[in-house]
C-alpha atoms as a PDB file:
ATOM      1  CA  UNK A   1      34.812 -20.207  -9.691  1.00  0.00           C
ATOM      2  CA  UNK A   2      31.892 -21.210 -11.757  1.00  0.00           C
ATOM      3  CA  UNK A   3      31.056 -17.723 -12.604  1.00  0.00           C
ATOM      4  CA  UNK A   4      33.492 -15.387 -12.958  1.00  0.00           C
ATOM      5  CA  UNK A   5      31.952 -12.040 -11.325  1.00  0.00           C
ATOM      6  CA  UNK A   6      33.332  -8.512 -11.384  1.00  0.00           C
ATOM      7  CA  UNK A   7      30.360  -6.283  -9.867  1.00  0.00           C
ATOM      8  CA  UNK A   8      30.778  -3.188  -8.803  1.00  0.00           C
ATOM      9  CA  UNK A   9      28.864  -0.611  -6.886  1.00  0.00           C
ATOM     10  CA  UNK A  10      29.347   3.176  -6.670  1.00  0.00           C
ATOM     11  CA  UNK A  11      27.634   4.716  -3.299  1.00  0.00           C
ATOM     12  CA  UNK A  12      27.529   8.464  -3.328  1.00  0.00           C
ATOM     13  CA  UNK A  13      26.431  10.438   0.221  1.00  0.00           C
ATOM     14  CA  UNK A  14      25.174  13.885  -0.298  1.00  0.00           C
ATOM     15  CA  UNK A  15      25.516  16.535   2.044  1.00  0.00           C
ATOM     16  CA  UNK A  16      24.036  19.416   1.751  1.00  0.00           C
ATOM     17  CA  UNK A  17      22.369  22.964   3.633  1.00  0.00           C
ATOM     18  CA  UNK A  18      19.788  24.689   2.004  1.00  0.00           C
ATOM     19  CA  UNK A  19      18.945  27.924   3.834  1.00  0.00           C
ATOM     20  CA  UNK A  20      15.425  29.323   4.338  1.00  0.00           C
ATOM     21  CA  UNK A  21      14.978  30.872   1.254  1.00  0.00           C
ATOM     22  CA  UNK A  22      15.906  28.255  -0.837  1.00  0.00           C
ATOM     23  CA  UNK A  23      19.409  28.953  -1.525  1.00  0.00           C
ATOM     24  CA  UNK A  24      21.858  26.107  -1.228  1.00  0.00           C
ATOM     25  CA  UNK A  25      24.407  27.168   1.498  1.00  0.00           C
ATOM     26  CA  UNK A  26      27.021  23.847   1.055  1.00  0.00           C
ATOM     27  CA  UNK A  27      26.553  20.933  -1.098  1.00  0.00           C
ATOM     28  CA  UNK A  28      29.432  17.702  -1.199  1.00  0.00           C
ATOM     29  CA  UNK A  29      29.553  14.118  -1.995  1.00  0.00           C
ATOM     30  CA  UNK A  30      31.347  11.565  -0.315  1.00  0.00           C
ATOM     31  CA  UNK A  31      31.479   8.498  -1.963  1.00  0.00           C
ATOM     32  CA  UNK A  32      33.147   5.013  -2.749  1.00  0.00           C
ATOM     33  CA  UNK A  33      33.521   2.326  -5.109  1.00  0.00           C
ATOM     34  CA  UNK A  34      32.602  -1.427  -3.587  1.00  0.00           C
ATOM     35  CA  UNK A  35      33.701  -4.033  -5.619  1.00  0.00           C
ATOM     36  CA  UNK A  36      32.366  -7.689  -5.547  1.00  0.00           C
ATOM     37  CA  UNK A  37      35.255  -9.945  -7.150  1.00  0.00           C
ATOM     38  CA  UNK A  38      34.930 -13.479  -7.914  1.00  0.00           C
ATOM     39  CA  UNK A  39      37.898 -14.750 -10.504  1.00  0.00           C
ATOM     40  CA  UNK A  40      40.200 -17.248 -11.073  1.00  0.00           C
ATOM     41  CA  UNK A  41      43.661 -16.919 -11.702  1.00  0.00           C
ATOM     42  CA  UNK A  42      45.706 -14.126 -11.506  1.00  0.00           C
ATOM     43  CA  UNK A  43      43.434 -11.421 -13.382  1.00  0.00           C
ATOM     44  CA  UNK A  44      44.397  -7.715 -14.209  1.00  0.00           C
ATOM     45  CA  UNK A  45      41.838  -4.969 -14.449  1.00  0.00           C
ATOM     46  CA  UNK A  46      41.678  -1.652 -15.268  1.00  0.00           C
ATOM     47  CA  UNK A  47      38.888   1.021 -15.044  1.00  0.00           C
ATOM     48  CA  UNK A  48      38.435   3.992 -16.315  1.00  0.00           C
ATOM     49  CA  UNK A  49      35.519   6.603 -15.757  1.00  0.00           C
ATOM     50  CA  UNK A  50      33.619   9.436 -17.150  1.00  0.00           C
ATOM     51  CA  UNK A  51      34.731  12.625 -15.719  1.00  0.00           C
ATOM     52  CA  UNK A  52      37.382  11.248 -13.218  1.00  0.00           C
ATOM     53  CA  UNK A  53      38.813  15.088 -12.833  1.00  0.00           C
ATOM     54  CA  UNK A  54      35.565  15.960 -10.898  1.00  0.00           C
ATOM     55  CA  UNK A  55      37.236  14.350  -7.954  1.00  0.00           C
ATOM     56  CA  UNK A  56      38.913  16.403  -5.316  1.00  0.00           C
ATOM     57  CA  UNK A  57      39.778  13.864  -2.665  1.00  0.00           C
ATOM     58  CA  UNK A  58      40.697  10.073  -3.087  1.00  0.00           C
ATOM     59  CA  UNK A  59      41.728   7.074  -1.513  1.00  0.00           C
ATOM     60  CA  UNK A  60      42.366   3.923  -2.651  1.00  0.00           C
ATOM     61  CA  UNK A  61      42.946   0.124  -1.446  1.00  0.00           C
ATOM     62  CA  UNK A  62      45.974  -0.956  -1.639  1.00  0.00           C
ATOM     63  CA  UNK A  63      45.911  -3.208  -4.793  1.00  0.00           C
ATOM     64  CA  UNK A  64      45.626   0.084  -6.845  1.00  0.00           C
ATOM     65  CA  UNK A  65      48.672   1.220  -8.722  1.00  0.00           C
ATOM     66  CA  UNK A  66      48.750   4.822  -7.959  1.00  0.00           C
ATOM     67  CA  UNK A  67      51.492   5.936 -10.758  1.00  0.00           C
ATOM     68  CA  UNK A  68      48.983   4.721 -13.261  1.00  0.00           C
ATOM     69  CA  UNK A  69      46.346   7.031 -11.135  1.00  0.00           C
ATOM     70  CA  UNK A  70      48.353   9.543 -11.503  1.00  0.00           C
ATOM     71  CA  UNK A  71      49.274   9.825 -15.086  1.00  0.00           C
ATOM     72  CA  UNK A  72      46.153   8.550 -16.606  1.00  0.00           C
ATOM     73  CA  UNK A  73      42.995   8.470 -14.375  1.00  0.00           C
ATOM     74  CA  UNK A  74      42.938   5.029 -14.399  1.00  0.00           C
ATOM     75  CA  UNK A  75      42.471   2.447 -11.984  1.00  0.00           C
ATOM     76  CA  UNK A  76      44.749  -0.248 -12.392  1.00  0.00           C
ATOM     77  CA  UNK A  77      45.208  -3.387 -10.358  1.00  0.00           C
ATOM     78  CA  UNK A  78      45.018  -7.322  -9.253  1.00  0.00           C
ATOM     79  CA  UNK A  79      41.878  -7.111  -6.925  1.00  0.00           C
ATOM     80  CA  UNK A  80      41.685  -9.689  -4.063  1.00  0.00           C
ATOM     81  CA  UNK A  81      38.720 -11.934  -3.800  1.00  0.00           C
ATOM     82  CA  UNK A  82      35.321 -11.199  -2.200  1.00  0.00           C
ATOM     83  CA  UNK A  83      34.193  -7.795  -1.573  1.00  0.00           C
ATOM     84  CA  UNK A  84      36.157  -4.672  -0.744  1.00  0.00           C
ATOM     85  CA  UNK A  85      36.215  -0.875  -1.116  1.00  0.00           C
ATOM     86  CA  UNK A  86      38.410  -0.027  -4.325  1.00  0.00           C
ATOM     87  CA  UNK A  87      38.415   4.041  -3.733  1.00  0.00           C
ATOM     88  CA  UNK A  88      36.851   6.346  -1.512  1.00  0.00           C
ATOM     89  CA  UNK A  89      35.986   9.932  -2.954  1.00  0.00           C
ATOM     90  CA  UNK A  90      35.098  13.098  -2.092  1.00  0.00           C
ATOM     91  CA  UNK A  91      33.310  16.521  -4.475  1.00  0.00           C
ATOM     92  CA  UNK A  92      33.340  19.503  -2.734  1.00  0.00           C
ATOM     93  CA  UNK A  93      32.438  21.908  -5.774  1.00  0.00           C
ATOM     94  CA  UNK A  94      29.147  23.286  -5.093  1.00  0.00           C
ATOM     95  CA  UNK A  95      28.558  23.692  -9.027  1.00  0.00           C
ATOM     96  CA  UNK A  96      29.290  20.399  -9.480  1.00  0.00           C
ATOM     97  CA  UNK A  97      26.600  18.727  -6.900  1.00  0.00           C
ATOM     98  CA  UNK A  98      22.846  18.135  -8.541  1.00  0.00           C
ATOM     99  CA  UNK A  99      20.727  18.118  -5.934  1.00  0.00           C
ATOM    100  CA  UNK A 100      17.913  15.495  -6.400  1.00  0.00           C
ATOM    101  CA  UNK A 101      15.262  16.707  -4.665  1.00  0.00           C
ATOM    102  CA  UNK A 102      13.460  19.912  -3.374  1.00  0.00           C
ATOM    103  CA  UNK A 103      11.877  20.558   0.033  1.00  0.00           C
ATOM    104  CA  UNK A 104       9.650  23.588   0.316  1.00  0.00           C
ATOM    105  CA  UNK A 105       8.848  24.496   4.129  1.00  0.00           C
ATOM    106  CA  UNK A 106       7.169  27.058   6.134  1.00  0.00           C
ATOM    107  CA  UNK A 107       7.191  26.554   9.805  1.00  0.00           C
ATOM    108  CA  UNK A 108       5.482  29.238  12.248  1.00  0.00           C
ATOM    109  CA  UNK A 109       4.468  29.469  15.928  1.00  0.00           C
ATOM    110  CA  UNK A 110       3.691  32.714  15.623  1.00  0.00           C
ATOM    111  CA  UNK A 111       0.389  32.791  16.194  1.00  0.00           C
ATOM    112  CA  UNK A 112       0.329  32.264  20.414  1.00  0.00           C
ATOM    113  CA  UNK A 113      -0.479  28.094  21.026  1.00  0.00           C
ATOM    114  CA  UNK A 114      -0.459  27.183  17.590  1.00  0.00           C
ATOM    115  CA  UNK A 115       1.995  26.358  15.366  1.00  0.00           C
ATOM    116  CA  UNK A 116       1.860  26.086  11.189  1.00  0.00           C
ATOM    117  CA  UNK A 117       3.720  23.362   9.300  1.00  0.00           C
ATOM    118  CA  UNK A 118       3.495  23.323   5.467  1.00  0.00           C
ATOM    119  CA  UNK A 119       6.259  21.270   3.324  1.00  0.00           C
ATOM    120  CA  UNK A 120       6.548  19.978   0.104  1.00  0.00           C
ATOM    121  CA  UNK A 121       8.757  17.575  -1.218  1.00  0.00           C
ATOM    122  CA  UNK A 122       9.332  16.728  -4.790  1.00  0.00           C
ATOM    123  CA  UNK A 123      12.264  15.360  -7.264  1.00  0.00           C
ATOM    124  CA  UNK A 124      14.887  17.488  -9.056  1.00  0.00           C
ATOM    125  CA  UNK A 125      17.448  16.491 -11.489  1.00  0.00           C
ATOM    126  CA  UNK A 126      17.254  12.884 -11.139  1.00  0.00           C
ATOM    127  CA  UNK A 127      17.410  11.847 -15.178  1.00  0.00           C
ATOM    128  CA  UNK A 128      13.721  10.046 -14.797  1.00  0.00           C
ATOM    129  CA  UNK A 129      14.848   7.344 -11.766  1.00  0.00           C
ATOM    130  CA  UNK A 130      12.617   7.376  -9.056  1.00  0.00           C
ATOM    131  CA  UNK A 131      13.490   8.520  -4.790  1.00  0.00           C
ATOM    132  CA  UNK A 132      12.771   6.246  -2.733  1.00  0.00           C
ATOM    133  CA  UNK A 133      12.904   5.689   0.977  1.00  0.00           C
ATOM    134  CA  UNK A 134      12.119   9.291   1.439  1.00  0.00           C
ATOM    135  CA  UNK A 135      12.026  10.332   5.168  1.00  0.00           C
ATOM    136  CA  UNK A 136      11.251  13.897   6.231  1.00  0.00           C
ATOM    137  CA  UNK A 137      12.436  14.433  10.559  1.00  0.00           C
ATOM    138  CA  UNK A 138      11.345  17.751  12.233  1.00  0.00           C
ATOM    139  CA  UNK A 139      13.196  18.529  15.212  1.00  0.00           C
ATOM    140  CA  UNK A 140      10.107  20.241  17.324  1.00  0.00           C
ATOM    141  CA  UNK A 141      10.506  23.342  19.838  1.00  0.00           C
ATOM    142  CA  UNK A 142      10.497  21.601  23.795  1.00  0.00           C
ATOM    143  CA  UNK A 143       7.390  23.365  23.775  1.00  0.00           C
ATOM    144  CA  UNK A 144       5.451  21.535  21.314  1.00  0.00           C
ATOM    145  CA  UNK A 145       2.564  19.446  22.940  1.00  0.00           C
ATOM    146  CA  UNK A 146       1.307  17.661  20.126  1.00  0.00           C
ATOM    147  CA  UNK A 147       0.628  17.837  16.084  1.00  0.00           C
ATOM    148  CA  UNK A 148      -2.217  17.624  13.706  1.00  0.00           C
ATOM    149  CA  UNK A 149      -1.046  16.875   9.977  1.00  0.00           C
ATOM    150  CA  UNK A 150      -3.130  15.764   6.689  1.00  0.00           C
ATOM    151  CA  UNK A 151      -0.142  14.173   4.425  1.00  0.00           C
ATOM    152  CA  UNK A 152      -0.666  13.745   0.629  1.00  0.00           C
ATOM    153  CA  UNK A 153       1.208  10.848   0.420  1.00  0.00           C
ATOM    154  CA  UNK A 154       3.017   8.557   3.557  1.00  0.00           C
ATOM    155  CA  UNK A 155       2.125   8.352   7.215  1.00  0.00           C
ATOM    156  CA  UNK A 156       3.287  10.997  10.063  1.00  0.00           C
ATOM    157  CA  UNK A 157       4.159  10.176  13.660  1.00  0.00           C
ATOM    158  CA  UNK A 158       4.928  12.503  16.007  1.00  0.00           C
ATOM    159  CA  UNK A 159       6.753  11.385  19.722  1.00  0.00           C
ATOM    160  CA  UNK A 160       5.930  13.558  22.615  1.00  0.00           C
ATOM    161  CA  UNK A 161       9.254  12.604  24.360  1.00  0.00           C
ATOM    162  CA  UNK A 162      11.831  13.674  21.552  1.00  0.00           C
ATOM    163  CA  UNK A 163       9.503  15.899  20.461  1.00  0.00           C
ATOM    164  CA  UNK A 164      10.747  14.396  15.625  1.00  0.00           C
ATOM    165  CA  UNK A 165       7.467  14.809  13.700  1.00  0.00           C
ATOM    166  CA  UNK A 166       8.648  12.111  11.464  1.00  0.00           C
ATOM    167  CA  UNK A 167       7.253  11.761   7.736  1.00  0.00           C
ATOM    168  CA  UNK A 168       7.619   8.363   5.986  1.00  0.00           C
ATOM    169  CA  UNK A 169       7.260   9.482   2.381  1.00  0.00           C
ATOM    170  CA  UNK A 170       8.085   6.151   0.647  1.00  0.00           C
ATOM    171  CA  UNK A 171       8.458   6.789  -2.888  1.00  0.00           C
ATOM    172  CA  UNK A 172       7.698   9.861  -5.030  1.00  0.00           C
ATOM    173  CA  UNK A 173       5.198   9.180  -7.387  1.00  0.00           C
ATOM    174  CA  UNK A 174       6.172  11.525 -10.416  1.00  0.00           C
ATOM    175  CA  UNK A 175       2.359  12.563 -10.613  1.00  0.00           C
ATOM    176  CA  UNK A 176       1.514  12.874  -6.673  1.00  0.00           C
ATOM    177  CA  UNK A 177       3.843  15.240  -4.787  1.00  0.00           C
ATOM    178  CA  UNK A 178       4.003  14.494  -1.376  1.00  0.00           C
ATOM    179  CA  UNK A 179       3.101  17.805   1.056  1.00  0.00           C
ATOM    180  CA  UNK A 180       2.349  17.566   4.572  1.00  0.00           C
ATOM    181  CA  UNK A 181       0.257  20.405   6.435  1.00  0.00           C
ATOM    182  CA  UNK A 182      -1.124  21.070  10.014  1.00  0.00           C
ATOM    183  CA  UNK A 183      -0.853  21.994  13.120  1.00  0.00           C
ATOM    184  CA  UNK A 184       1.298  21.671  16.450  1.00  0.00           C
ATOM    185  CA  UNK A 185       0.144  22.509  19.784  1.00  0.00           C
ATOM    186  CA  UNK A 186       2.384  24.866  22.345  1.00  0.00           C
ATOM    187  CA  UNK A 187       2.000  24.243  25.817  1.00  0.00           C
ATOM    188  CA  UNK A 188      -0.254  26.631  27.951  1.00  0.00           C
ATOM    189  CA  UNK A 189       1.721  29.981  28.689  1.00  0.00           C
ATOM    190  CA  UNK A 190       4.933  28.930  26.817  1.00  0.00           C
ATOM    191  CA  UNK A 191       5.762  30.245  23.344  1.00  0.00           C
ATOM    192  CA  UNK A 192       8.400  29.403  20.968  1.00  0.00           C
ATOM    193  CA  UNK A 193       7.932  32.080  18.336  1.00  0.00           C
ATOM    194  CA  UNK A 194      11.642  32.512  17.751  1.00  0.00           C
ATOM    195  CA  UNK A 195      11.699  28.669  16.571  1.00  0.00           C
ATOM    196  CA  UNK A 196      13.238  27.917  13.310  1.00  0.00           C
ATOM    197  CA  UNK A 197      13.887  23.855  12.951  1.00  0.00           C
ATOM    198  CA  UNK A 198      15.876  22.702  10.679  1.00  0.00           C
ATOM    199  CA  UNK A 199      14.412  19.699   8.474  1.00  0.00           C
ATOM    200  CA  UNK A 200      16.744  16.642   7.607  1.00  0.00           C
ATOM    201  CA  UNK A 201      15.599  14.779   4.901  1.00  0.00           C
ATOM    202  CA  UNK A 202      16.712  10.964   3.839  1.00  0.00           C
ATOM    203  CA  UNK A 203      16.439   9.479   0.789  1.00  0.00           C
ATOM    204  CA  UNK A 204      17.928   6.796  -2.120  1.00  0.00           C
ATOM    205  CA  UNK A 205      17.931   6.950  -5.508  1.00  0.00           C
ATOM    206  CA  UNK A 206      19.398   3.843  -7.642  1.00  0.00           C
ATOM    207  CA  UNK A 207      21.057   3.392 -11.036  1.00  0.00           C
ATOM    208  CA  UNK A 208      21.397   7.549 -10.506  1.00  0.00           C
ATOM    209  CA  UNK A 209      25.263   9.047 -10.178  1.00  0.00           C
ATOM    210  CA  UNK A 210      24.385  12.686  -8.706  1.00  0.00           C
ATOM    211  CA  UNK A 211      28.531  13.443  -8.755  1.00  0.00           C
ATOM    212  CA  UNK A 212      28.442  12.508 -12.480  1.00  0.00           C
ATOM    213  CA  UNK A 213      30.939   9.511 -12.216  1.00  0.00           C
ATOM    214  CA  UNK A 214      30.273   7.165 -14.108  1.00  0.00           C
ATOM    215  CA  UNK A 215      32.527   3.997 -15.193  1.00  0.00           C
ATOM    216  CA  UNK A 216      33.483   4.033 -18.546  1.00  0.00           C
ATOM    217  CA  UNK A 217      35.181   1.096 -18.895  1.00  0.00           C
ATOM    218  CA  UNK A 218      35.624  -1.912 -17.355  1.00  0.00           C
ATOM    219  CA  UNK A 219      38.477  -4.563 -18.974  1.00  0.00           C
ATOM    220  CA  UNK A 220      40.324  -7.492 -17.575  1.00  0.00           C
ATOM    221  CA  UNK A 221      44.007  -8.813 -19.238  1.00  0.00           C
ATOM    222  CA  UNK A 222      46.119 -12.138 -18.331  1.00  0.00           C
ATOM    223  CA  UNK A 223      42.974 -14.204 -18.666  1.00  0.00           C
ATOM    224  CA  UNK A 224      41.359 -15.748 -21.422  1.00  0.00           C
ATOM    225  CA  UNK A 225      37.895 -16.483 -20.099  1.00  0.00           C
ATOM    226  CA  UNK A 226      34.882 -13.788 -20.150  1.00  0.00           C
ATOM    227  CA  UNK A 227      33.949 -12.219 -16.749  1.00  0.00           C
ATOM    228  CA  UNK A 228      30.153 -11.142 -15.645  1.00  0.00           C
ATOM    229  CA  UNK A 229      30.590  -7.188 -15.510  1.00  0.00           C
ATOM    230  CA  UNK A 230      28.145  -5.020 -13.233  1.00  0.00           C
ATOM    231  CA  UNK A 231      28.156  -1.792 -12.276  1.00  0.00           C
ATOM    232  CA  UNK A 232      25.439  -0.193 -10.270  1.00  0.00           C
ATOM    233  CA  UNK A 233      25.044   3.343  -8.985  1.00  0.00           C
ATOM    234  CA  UNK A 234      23.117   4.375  -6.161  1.00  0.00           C
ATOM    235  CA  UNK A 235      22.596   8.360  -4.758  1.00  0.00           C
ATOM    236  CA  UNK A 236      21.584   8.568  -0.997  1.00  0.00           C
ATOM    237  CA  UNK A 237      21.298  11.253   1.307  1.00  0.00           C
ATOM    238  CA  UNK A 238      24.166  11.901   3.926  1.00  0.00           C
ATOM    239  CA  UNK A 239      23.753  15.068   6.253  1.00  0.00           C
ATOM    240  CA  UNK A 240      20.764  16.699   4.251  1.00  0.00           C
ATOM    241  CA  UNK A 241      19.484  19.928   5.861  1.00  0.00           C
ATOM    242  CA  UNK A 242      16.723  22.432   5.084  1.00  0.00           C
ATOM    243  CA  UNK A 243      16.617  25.208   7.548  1.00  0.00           C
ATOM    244  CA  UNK A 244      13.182  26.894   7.981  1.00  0.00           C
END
């Protein structure tokens, strides 16, 4: 090769259900390691990482020498070329998830044919780096007829069919918290006042680790030459629910 590449990305998937009064109900990671390998020779690497005993459930491709897992915490082993997932994770301790953002939401159709939507989204415990992509989706009661909502920040759409107001946040501008507000119309003579939707929120976050594992080290032995060495991290949401 003409440059020697070892990049690697770390992809973690959080999942968690926040309840209606804030409290977080479940909160895991499932994640993996993608490596992008480009070396001649016969090359040997090892990693190791910060915090490797958060983990609770791993895989690995078959390159990895698992004895050396198991003794040290240390990957070890002859990748193949190209692109392939080194390990596969999983962090199920609750006290161990940060959750990177916060959605505040009151949703009411309590008052006959209309219907109150407030929410608030903001970051939380994500060391400075910025959310991006940030999608809010609110499954609407059969019921619902159409909304009216004044956004802070992004666009709303709301289909009559599947009945998803959909917020398109974007990115969260430190100093302008996105909040959405309005109304929804009910349907003459129908009511839906025992309606609680549960939000699902998207969002990515790069160069962030939420699980806290981080590579430490990243070395390469029977070759003489100098690899590139990347590592990039990158926090998305998986199943992310807010019930109202």
């Amino acid at each position: 090769y003409k440059q020697a590449v070892v990049s690697t990305q770390s992809t973690g998937d959080v999942d968690v259900i926040i309840d209606a009064n804030g409290n977080v109900v479940s909160a895991e990671i499932h994640g993996n390691i993608n490596c992008n390998v480009h070396l001649s020779g016969m090359p040997d690497l090892s990693m190791s990482f910060i915090n490797p005993r958060l983990l609770d459930d791993v895989s690995f491709h078959p390159c990895v020498r698992l004895k050396r897992w198991e003794s040290e915490k240390v990957l070890s082993f002859i990748p193949p070329d190209g692109n392939f997932v080194l390990m596969s994770y999983h962090i199920s301790s609750q006290n161990q998830v940060a959750i990177p953002v916060y959605v505040r939401a009151m949703i009411n159709f309590n008052d006959g044919q209309i219907g109150k939507v407030d929410i608030t989204v903001g970051p939380k415990q994500t060391l400075g780096k910025t959310v991006d992509n940030v999608i809010i989706s609110v499954p609407l009661p059969k019921e619902v007829t159409g909304c009216s909502m004044t956004t802070s920040v992004g666009t709303y759409t709301f289909d009559p069919t599947s009945k998803q107001l959909k917020w398109d946040i974007g990115k969260i501008q430190p100093l302008k918290i996105p909040t959405m507000r309005g109304t929804c119309t009910i349907a003459t003579g129908a009511s839906c006042k025992a309606a609680h939707p549960t939000i699902h929120v998207d969002f990515k976050i790069s160069q962030l680790a939420v699980s806290g594992l981080k590579v430490n080290r990243l070395d390469m032995f029977n070759e003489n030459y100098k690899p590139f060495k990347g590592v990039k991290y990158i926090t998305k949401a998986g199943n992310f629910q807010v019930r109202t």
